[in-house]
N, C-alpha and C. Protein backbone atom coordinates (compact mmCIF):
# COMPACT_ATOMS: atom_id res chain seq x y z
N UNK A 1 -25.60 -55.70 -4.26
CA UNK A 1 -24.71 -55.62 -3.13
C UNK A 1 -24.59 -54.16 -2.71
N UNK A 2 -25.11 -53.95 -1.30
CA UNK A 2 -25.17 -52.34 -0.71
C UNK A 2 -23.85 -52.31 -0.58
N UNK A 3 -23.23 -50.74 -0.60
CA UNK A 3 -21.99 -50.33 -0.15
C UNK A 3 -21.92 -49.73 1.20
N UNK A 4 -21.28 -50.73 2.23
CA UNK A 4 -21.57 -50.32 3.74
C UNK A 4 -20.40 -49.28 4.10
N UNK A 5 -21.08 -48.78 5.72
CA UNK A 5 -20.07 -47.51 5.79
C UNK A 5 -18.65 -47.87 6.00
N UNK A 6 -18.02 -47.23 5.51
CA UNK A 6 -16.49 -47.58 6.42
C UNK A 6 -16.24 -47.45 8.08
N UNK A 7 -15.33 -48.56 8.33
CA UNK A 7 -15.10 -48.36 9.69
C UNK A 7 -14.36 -47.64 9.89
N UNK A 8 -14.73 -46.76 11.23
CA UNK A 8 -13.58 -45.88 11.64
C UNK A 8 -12.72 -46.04 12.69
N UNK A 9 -11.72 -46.58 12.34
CA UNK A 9 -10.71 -46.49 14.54
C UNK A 9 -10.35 -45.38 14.37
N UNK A 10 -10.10 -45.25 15.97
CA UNK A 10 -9.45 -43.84 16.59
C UNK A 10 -9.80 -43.21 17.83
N UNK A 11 -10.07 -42.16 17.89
CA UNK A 11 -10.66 -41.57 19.35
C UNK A 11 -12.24 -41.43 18.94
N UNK A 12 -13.35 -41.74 19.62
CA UNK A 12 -14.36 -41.85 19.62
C UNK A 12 -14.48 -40.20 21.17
N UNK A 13 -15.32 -39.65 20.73
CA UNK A 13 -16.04 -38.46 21.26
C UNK A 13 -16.92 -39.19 22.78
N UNK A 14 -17.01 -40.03 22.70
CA UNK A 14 -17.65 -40.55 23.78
C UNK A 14 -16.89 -40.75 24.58
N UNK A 15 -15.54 -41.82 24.23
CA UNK A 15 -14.58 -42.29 25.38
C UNK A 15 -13.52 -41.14 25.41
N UNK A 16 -13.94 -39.70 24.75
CA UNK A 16 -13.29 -38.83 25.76
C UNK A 16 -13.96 -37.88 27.06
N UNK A 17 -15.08 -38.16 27.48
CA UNK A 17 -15.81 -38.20 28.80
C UNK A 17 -14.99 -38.46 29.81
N UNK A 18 -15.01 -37.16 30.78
CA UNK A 18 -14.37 -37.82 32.24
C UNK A 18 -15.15 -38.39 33.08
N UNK A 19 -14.73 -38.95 33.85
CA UNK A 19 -15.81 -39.56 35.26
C UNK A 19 -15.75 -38.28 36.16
N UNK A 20 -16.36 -38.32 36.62
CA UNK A 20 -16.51 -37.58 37.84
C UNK A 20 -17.05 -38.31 38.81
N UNK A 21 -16.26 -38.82 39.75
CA UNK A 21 -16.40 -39.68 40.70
C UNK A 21 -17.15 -39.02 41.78
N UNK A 22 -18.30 -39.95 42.24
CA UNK A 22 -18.53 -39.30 43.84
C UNK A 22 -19.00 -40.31 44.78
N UNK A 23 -19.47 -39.93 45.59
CA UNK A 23 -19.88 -40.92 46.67
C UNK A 23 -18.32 -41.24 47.81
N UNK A 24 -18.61 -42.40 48.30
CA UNK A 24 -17.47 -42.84 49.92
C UNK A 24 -16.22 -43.04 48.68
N UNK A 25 -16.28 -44.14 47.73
CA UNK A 25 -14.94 -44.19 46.49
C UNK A 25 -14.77 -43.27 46.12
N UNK A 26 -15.14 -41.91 46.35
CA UNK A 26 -14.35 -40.75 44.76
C UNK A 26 -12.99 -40.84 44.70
N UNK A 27 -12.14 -40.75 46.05
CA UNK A 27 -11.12 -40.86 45.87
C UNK A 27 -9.81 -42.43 45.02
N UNK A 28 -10.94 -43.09 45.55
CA UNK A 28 -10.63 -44.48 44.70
C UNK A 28 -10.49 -44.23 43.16
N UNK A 29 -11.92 -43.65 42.58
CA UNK A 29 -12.38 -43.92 41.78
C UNK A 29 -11.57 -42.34 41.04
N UNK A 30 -11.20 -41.28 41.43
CA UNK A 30 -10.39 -40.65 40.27
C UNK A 30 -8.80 -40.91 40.49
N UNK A 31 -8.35 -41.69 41.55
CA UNK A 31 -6.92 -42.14 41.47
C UNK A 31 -7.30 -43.61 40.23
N UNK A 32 -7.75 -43.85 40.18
CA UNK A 32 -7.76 -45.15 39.10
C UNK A 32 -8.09 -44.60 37.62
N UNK A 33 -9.06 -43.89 37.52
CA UNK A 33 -9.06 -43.21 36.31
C UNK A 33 -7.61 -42.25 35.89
N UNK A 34 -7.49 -41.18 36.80
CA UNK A 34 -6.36 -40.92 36.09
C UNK A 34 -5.16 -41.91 36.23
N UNK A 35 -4.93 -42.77 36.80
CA UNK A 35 -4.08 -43.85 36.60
C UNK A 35 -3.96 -44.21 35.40
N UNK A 36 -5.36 -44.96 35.24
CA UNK A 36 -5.28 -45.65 33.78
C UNK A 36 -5.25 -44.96 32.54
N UNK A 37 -6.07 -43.71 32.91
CA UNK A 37 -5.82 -42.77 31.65
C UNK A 37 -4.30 -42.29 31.39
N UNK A 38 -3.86 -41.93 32.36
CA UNK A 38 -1.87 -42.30 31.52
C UNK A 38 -1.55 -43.17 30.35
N UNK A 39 -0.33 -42.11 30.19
CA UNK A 39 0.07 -42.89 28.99
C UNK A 39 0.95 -44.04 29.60
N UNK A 40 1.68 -44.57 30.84
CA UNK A 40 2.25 -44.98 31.37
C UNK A 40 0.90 -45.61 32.83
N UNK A 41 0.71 -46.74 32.62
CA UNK A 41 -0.61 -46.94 33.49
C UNK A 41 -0.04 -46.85 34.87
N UNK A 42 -1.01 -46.65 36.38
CA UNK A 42 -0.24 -47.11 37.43
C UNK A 42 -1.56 -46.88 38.18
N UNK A 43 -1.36 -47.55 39.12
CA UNK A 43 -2.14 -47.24 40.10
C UNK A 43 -1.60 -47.31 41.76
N UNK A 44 -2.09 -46.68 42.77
CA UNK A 44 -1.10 -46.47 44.16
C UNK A 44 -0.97 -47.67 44.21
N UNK A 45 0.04 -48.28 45.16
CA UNK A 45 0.14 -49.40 45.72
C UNK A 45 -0.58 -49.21 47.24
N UNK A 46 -0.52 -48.16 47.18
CA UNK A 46 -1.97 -48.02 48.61
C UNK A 46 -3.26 -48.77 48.84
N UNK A 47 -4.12 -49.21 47.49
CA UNK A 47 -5.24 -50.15 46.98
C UNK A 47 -4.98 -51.51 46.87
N UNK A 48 -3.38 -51.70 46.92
CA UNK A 48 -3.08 -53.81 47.07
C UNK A 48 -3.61 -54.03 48.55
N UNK A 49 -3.19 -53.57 49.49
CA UNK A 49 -3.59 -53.47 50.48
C UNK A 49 -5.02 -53.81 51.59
N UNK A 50 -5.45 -54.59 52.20
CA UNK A 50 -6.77 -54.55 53.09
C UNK A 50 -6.20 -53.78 54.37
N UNK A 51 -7.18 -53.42 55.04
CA UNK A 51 -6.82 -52.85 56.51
C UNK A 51 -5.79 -53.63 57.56
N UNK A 52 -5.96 -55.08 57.47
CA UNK A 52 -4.53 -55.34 57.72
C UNK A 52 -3.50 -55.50 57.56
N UNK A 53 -3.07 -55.39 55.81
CA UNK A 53 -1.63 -55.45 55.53
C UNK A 53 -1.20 -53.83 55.65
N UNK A 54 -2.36 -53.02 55.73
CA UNK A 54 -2.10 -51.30 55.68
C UNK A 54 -1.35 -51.36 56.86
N UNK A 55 -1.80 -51.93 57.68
CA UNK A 55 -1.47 -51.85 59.40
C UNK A 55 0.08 -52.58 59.76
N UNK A 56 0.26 -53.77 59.01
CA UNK A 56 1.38 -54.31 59.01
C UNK A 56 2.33 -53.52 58.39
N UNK A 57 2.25 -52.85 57.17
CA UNK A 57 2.83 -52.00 56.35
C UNK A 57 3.27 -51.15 56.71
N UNK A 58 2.83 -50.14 57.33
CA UNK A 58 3.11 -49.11 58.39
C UNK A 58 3.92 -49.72 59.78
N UNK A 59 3.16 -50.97 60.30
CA UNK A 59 4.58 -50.99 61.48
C UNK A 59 5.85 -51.35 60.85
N UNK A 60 5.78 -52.05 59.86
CA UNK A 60 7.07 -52.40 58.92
C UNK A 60 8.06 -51.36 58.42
N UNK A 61 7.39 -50.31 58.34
CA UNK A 61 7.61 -49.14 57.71
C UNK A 61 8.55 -48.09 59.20
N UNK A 62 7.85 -48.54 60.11
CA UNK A 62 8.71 -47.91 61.41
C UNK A 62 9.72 -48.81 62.04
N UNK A 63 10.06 -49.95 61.77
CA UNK A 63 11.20 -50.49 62.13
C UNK A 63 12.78 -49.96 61.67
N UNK A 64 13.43 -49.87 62.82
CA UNK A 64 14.59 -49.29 62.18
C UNK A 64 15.40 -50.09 61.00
């Protein structure tokens, strides 16, 4: 019977890599990373949104 390695949990050197987002999403794509990378997750409520609830949202938003 071989003696296998021990497992290790914890922080792995790999999944501390940032993204570096680019392309038309970067902005998507480093508001979600640092979102999720919080210790407290979140992300905008700007992204629930399609182009027409943005649009509804905003006239909603100017009603007195």
């Amino acid at each position: 019977m071989s003696k296998s390695a021990p497992l290790e949990l914890g922080h792995s050197h790999e999944s501390d890599r940032r993204v570096e987002p680019t392309g038309i999403d970067s902005e998507f794509a480093a508001d979600v990373v640092a979102g999720l990378s919080a210790n407290e997750k979140t992300l905008a409520p700007k992204y629930f949104y399609d182009a027409t609830g943005s649009h509804l949202f905003e006239a909603i938003c100017l009603t007195p």
